[in-house]
C-alpha atoms as a PDB file:
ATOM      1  CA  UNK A   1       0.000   0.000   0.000  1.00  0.00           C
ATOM      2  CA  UNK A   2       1.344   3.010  -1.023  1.00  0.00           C
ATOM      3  CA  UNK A   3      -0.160   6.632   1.020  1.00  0.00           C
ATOM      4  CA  UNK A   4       0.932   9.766  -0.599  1.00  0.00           C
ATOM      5  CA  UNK A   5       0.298  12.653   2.149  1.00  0.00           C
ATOM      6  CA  UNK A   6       0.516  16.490   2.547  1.00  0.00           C
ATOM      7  CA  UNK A   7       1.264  18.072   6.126  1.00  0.00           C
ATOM      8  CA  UNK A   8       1.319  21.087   7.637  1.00  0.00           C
ATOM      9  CA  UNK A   9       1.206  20.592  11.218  1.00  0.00           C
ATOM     10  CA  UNK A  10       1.120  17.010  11.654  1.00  0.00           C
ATOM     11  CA  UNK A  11      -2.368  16.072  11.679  1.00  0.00           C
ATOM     12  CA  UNK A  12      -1.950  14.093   8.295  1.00  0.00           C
ATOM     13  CA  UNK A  13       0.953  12.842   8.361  1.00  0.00           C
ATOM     14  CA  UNK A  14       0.028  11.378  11.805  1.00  0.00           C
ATOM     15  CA  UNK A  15      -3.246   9.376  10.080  1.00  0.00           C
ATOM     16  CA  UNK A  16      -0.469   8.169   7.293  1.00  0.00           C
ATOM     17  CA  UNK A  17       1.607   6.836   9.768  1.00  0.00           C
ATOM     18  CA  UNK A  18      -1.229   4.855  11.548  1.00  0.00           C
ATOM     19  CA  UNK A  19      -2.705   3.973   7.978  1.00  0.00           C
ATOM     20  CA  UNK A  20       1.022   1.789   7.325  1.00  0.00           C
ATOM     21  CA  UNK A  21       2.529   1.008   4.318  1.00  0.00           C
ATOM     22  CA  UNK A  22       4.659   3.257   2.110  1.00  0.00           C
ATOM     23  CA  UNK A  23       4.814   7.052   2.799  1.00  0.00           C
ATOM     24  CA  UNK A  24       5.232   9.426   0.127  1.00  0.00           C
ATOM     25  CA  UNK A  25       5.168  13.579   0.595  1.00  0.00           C
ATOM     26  CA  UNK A  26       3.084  14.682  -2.045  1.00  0.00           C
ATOM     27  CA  UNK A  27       5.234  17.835  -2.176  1.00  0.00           C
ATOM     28  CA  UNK A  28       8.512  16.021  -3.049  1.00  0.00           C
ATOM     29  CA  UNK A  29       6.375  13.959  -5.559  1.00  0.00           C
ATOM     30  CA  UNK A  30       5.540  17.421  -7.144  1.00  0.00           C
ATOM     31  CA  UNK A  31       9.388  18.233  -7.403  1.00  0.00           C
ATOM     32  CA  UNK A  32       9.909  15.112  -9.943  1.00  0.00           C
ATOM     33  CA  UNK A  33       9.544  15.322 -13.708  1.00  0.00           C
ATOM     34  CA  UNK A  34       7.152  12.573 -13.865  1.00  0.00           C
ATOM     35  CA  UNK A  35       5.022  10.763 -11.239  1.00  0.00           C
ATOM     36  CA  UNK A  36       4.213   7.250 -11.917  1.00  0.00           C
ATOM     37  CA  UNK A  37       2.673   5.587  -8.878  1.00  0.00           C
ATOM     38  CA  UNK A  38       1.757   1.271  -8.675  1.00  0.00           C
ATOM     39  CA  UNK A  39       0.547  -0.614  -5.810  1.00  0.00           C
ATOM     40  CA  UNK A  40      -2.563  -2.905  -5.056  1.00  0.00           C
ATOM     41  CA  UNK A  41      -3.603   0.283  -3.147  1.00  0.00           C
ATOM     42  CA  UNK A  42      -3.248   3.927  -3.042  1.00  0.00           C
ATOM     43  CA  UNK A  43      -4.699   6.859  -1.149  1.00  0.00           C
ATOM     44  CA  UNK A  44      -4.130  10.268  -0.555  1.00  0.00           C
ATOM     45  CA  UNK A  45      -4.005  11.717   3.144  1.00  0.00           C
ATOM     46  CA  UNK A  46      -4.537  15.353   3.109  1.00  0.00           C
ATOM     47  CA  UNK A  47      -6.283  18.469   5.059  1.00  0.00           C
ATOM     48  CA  UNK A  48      -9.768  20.286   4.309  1.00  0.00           C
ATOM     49  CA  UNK A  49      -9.524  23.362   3.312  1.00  0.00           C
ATOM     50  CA  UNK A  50     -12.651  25.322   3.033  1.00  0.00           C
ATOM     51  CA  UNK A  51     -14.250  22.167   1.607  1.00  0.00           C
ATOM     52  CA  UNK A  52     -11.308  20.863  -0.860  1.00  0.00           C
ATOM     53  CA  UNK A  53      -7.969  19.422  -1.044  1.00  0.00           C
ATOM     54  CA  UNK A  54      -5.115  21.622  -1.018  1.00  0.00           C
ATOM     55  CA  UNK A  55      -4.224  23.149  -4.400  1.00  0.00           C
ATOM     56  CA  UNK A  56      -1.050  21.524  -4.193  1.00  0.00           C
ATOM     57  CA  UNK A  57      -3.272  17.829  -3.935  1.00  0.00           C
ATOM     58  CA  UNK A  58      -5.262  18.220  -6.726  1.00  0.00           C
ATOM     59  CA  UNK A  59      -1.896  19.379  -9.114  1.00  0.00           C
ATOM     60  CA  UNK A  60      -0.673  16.443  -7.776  1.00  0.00           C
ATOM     61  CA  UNK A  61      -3.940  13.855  -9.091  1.00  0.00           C
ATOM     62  CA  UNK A  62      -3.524  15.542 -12.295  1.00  0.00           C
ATOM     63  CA  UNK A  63      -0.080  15.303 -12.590  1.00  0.00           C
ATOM     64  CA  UNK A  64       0.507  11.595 -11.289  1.00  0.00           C
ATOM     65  CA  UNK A  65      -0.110   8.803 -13.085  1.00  0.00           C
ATOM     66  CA  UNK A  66      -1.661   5.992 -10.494  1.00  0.00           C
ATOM     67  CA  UNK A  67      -2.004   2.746 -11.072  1.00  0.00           C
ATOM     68  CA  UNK A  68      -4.094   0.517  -8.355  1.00  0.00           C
ATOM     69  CA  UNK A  69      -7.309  -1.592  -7.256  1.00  0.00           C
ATOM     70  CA  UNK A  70      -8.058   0.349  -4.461  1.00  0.00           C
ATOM     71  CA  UNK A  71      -7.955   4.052  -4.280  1.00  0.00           C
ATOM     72  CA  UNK A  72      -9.046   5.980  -1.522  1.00  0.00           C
ATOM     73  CA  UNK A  73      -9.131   9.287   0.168  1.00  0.00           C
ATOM     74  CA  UNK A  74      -9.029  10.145   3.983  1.00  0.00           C
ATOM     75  CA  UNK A  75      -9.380  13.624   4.892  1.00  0.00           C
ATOM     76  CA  UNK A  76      -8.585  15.586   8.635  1.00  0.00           C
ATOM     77  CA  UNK A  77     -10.586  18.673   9.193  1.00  0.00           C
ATOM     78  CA  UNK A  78     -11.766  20.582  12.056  1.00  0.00           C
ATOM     79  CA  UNK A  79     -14.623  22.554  11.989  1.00  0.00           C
ATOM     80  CA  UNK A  80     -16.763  20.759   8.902  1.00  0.00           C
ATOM     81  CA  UNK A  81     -15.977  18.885   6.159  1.00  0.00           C
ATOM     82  CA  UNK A  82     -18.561  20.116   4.114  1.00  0.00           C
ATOM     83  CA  UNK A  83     -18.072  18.830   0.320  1.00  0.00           C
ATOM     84  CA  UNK A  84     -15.244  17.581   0.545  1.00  0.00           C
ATOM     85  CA  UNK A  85     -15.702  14.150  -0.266  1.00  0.00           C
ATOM     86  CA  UNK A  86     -17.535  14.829  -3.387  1.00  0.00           C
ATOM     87  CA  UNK A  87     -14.545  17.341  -4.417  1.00  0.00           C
ATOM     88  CA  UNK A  88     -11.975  14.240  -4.027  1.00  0.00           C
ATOM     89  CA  UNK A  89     -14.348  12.206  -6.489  1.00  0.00           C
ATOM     90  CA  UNK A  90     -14.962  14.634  -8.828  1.00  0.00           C
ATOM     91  CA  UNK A  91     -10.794  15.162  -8.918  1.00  0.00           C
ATOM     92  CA  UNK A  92     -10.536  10.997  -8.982  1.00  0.00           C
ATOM     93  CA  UNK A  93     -12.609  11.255 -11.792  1.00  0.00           C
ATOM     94  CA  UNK A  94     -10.788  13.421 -13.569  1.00  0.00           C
ATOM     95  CA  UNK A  95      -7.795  11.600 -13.197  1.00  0.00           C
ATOM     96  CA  UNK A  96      -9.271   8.660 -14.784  1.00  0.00           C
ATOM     97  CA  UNK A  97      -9.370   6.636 -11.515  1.00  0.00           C
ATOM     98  CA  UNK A  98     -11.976   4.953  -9.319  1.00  0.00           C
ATOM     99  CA  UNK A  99     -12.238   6.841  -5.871  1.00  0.00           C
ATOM    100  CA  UNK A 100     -13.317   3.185  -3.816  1.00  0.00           C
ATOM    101  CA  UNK A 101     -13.272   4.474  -0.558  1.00  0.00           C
ATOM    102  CA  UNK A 102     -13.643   8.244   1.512  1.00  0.00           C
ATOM    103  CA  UNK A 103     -13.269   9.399   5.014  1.00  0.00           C
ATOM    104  CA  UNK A 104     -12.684  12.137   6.695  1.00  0.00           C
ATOM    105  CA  UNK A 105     -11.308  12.333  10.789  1.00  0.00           C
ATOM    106  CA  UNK A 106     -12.106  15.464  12.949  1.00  0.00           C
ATOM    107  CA  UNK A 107      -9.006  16.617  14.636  1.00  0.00           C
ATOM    108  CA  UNK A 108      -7.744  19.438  15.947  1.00  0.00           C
ATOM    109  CA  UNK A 109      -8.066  22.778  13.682  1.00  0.00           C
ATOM    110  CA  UNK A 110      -5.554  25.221  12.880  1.00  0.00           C
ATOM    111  CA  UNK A 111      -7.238  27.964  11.170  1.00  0.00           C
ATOM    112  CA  UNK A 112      -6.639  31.148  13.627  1.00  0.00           C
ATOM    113  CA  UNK A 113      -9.035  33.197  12.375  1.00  0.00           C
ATOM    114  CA  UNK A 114     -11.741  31.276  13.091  1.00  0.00           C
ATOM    115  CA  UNK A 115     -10.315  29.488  16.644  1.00  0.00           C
ATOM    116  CA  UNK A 116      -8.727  30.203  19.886  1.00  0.00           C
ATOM    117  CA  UNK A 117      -5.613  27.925  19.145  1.00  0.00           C
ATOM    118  CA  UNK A 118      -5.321  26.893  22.829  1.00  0.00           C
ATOM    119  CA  UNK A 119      -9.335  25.631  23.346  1.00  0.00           C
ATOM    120  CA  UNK A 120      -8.928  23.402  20.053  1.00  0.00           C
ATOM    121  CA  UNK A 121      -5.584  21.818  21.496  1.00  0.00           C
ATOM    122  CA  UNK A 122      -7.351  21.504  25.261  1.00  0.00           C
ATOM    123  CA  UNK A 123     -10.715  20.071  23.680  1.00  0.00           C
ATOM    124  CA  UNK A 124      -9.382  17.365  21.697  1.00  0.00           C
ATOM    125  CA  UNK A 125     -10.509  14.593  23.537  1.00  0.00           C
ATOM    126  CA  UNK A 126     -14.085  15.925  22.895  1.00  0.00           C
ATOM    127  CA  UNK A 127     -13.649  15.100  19.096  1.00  0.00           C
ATOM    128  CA  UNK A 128     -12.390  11.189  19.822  1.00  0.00           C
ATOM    129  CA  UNK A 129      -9.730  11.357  17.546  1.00  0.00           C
ATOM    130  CA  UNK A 130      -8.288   7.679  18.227  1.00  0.00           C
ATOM    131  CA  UNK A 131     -11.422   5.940  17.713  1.00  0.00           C
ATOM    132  CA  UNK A 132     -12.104   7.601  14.428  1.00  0.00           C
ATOM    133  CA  UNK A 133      -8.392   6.993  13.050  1.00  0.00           C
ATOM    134  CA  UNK A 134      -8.801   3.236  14.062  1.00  0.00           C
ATOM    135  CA  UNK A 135     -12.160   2.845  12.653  1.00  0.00           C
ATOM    136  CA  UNK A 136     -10.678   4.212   9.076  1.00  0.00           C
ATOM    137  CA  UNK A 137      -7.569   1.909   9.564  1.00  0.00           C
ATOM    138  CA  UNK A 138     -10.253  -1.160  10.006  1.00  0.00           C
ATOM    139  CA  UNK A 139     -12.438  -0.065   7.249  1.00  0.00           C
ATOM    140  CA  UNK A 140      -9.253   0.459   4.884  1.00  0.00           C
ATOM    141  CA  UNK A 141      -7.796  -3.078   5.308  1.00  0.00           C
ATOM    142  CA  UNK A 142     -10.908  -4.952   4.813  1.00  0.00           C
ATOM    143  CA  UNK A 143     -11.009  -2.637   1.546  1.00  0.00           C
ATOM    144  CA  UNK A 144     -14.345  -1.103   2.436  1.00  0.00           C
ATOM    145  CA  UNK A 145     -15.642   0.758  -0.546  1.00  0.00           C
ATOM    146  CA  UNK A 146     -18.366   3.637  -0.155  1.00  0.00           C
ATOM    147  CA  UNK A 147     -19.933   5.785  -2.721  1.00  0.00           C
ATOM    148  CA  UNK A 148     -19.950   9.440  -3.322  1.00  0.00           C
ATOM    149  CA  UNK A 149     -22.782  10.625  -5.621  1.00  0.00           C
ATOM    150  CA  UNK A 150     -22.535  14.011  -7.495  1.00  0.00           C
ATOM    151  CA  UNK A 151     -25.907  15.027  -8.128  1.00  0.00           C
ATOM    152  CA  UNK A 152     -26.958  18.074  -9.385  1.00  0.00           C
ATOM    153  CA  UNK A 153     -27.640  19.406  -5.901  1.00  0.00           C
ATOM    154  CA  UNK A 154     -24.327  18.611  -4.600  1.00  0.00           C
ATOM    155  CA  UNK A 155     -22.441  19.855  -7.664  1.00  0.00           C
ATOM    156  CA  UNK A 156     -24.063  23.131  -6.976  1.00  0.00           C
ATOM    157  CA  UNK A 157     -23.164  23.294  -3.366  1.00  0.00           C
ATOM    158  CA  UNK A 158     -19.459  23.080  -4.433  1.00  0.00           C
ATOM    159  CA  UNK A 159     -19.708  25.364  -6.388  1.00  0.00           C
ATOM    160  CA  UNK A 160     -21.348  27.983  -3.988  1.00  0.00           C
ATOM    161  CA  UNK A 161     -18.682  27.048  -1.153  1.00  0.00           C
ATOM    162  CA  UNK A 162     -15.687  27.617  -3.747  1.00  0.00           C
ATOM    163  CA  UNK A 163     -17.722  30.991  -4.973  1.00  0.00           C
ATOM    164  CA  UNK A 164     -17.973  31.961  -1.258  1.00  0.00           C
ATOM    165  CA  UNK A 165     -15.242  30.537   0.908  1.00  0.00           C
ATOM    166  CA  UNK A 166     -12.499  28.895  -1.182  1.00  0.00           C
ATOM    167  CA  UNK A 167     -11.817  31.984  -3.304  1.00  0.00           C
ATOM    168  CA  UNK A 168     -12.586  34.707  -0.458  1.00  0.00           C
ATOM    169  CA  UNK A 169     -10.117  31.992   2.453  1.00  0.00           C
ATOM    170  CA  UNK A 170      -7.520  30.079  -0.784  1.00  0.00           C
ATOM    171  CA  UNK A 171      -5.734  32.755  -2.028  1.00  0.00           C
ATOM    172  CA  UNK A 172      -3.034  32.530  -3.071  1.00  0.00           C
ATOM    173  CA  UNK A 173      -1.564  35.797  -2.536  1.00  0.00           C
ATOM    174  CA  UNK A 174      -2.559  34.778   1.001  1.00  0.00           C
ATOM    175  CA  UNK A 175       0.709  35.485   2.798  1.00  0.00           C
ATOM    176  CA  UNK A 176       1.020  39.193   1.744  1.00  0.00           C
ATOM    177  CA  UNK A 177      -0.846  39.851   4.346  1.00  0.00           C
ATOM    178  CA  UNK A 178       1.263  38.027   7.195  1.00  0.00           C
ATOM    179  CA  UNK A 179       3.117  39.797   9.352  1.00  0.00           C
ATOM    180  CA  UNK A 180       6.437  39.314  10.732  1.00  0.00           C
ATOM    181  CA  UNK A 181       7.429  40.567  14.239  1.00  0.00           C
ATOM    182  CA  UNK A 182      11.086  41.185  15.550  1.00  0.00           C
ATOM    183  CA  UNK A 183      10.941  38.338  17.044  1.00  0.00           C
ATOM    184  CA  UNK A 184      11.782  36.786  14.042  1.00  0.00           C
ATOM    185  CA  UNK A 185      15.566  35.484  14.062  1.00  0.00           C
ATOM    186  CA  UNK A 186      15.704  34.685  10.513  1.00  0.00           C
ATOM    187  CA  UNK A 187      16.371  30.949  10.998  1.00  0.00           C
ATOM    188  CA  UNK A 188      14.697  29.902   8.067  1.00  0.00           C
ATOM    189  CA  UNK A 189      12.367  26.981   9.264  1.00  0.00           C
ATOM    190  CA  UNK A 190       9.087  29.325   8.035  1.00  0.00           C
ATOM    191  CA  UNK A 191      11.110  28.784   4.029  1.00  0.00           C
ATOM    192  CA  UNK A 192      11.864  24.972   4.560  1.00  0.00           C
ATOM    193  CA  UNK A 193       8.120  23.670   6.019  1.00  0.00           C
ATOM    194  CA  UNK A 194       6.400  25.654   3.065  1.00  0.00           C
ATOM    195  CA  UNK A 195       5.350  22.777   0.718  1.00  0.00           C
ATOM    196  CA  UNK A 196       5.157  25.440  -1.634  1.00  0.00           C
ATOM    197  CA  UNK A 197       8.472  27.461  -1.556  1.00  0.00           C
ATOM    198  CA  UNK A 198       6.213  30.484  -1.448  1.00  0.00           C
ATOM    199  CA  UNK A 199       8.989  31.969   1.209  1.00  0.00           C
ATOM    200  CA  UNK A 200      12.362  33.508   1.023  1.00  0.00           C
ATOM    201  CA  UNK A 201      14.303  34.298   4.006  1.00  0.00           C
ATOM    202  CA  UNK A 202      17.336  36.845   3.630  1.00  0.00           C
ATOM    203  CA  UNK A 203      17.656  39.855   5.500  1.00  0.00           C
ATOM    204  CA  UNK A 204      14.051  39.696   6.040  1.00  0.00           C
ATOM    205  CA  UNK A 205      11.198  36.646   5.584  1.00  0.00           C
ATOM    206  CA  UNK A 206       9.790  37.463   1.775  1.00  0.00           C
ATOM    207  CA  UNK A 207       6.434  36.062   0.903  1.00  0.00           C
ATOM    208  CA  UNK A 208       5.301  35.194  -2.891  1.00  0.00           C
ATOM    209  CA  UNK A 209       1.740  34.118  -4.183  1.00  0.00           C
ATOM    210  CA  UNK A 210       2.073  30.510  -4.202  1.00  0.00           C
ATOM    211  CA  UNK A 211       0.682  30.193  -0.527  1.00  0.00           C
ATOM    212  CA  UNK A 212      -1.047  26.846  -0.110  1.00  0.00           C
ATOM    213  CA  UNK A 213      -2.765  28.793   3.112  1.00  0.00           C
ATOM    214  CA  UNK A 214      -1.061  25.654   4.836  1.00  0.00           C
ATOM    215  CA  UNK A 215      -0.306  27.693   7.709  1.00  0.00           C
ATOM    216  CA  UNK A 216       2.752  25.175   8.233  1.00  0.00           C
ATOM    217  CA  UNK A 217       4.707  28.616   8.952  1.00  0.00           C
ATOM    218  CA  UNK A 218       2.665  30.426  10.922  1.00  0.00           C
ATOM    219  CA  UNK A 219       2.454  27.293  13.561  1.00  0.00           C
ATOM    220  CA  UNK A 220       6.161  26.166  13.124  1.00  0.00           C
ATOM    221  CA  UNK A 221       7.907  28.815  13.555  1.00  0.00           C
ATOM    222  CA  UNK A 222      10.284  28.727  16.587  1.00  0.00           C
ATOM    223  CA  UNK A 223       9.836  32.150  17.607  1.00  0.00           C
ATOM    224  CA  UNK A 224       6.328  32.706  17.067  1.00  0.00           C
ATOM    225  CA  UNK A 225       6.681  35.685  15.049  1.00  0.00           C
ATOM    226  CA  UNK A 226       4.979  35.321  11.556  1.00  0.00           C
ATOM    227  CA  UNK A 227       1.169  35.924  12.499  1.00  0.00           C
ATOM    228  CA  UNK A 228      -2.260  36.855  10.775  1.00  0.00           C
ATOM    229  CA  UNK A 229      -4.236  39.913  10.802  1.00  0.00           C
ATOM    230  CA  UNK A 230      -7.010  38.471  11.656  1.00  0.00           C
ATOM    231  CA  UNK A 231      -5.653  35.591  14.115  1.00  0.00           C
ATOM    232  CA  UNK A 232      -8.151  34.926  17.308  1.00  0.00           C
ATOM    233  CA  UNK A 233      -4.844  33.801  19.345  1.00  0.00           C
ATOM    234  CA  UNK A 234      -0.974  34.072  18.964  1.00  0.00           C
ATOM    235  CA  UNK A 235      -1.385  30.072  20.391  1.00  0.00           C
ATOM    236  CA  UNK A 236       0.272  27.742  18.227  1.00  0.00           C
ATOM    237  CA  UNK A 237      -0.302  23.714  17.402  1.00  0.00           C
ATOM    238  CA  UNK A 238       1.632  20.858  16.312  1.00  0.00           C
ATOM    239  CA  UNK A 239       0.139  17.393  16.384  1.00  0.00           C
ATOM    240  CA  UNK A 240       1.632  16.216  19.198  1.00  0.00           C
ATOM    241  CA  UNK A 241       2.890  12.953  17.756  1.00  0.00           C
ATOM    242  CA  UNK A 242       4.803  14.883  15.165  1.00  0.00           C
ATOM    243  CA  UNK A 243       8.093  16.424  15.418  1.00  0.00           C
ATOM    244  CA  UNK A 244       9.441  19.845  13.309  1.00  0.00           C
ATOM    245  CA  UNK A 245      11.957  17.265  11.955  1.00  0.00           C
ATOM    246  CA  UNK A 246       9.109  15.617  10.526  1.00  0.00           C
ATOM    247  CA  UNK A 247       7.016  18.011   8.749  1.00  0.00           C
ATOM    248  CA  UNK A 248      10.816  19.511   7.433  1.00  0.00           C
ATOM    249  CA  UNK A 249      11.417  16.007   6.074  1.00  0.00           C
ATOM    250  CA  UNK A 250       8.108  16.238   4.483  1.00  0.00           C
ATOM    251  CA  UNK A 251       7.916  19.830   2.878  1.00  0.00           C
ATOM    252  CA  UNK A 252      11.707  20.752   3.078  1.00  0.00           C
END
């Protein structure tokens, strides 16, 4: 089983590690010329964001060339997942593969503008994180498969959460608008956990407009000092079975 995965604080690359089988960061895959992918299974581990995969996920279906019996998709979100599942079989489809099997596992959320970082991290036990990430495992290796049906109805309520949210939230000009305190030391971690390599660091952190509005910066940063406008807390979160090392292996 191969599990190709994008991170940004941990949350998915902790559900690949539980899943098993062969890891693979989705943006190192992106790096390579060509992406040819062959196992009996396959899935994709990745965030919600504002209802879809990361940008960077859905270059990476159309990009990839994957050959298996069993492909899957298992989402971590926060808040909702909303259409999420019908965006990864719409972009399955379009990749010319069979989407078998969807899930998606509430964890903790890291979007600061809409949460106080420290009540997600204390109320995590609330959202039974374990149980759901072994229920997924369970369903996976009996190769469950489940349906997602795009009807009419649900086509248009993608469409009218991209309209709203995705392109008001996914910009990606995004990290213009973060600011950078004198805290900052200049050590360059906020450059080498972008899965994008939307940041330069010289005398001063530089942001382009490839953000993934990962927020892998913002949270990793040893210092603390890149922040949003519009955060609710200057609280920070890692997953706390992942290590910086491992989200730098992952996106460096």
């Amino acid at each position: 089983m191969t599990i190709c995965y994008f991170t940004a604080t941990g949350n998915s690359l902790y559900v690949a590690r539980r899943l098993g089988g062969e890891l693979k960061s989705i943006p190192q895959l992106m790096r390579e010329t060509s992406i040819q992918i062959q196992d009996d299974a396959v899935g994709i581990v990745c965030p919600v964001y504002c209802g879809e995969m990361p940008k960077m996920v859905c270059a990476f279906l159309e990009k990839s060339k994957i050959e298996t019996e069993y492909f899957f998709f298992v989402y971590t979100y926060g808040m909702a997942d909303t259409v999420a599942r019908p965006n990864a079989e719409l972009a399955a489809r379009k990749a010319g593969l069979k989407l078998g099997y969807s899930a998606s596992i509430r964890m903790v959320d890291n979007y600061l503008p809409g949460f106080e970082m420290q009540n997600q991290i204390e109320t995590a036990g609330e959202k039974k994180i374990e149980e759901q990430i072994e229920q997924v495992c369970r369903e996976i290796a009996e190769r469950r498969e489940n349906t997602v049906k795009l009807t009419s109805a649900k086509r248009a309520e993608m469409a009218l959460v991209h309209n709203t949210m995705g392109r008001a939230i996914l910009k990606s000009s995004a990290a213009q608008d973060y600011i950078v305190s004198d805290d900052c030391i200049r050590c360059g971690i906020c450059a080498k956990v972008c899965p994008a390599n939307n940041i330069i660091v010289t005398d001063r952190v530089r942001f382009s407009d490839y953000c993934e509005v990962c927020y892998a910066c913002v949270h990793n940063c040893p210092k603390n000092a890149i922040h949003l406008k519009n955060e609710r807390s200057a609280a920070r979160f890692r997953n706390e079975h992942v290590e910086l090392k491992d989200i730098l292996s992952a996106n460096e």
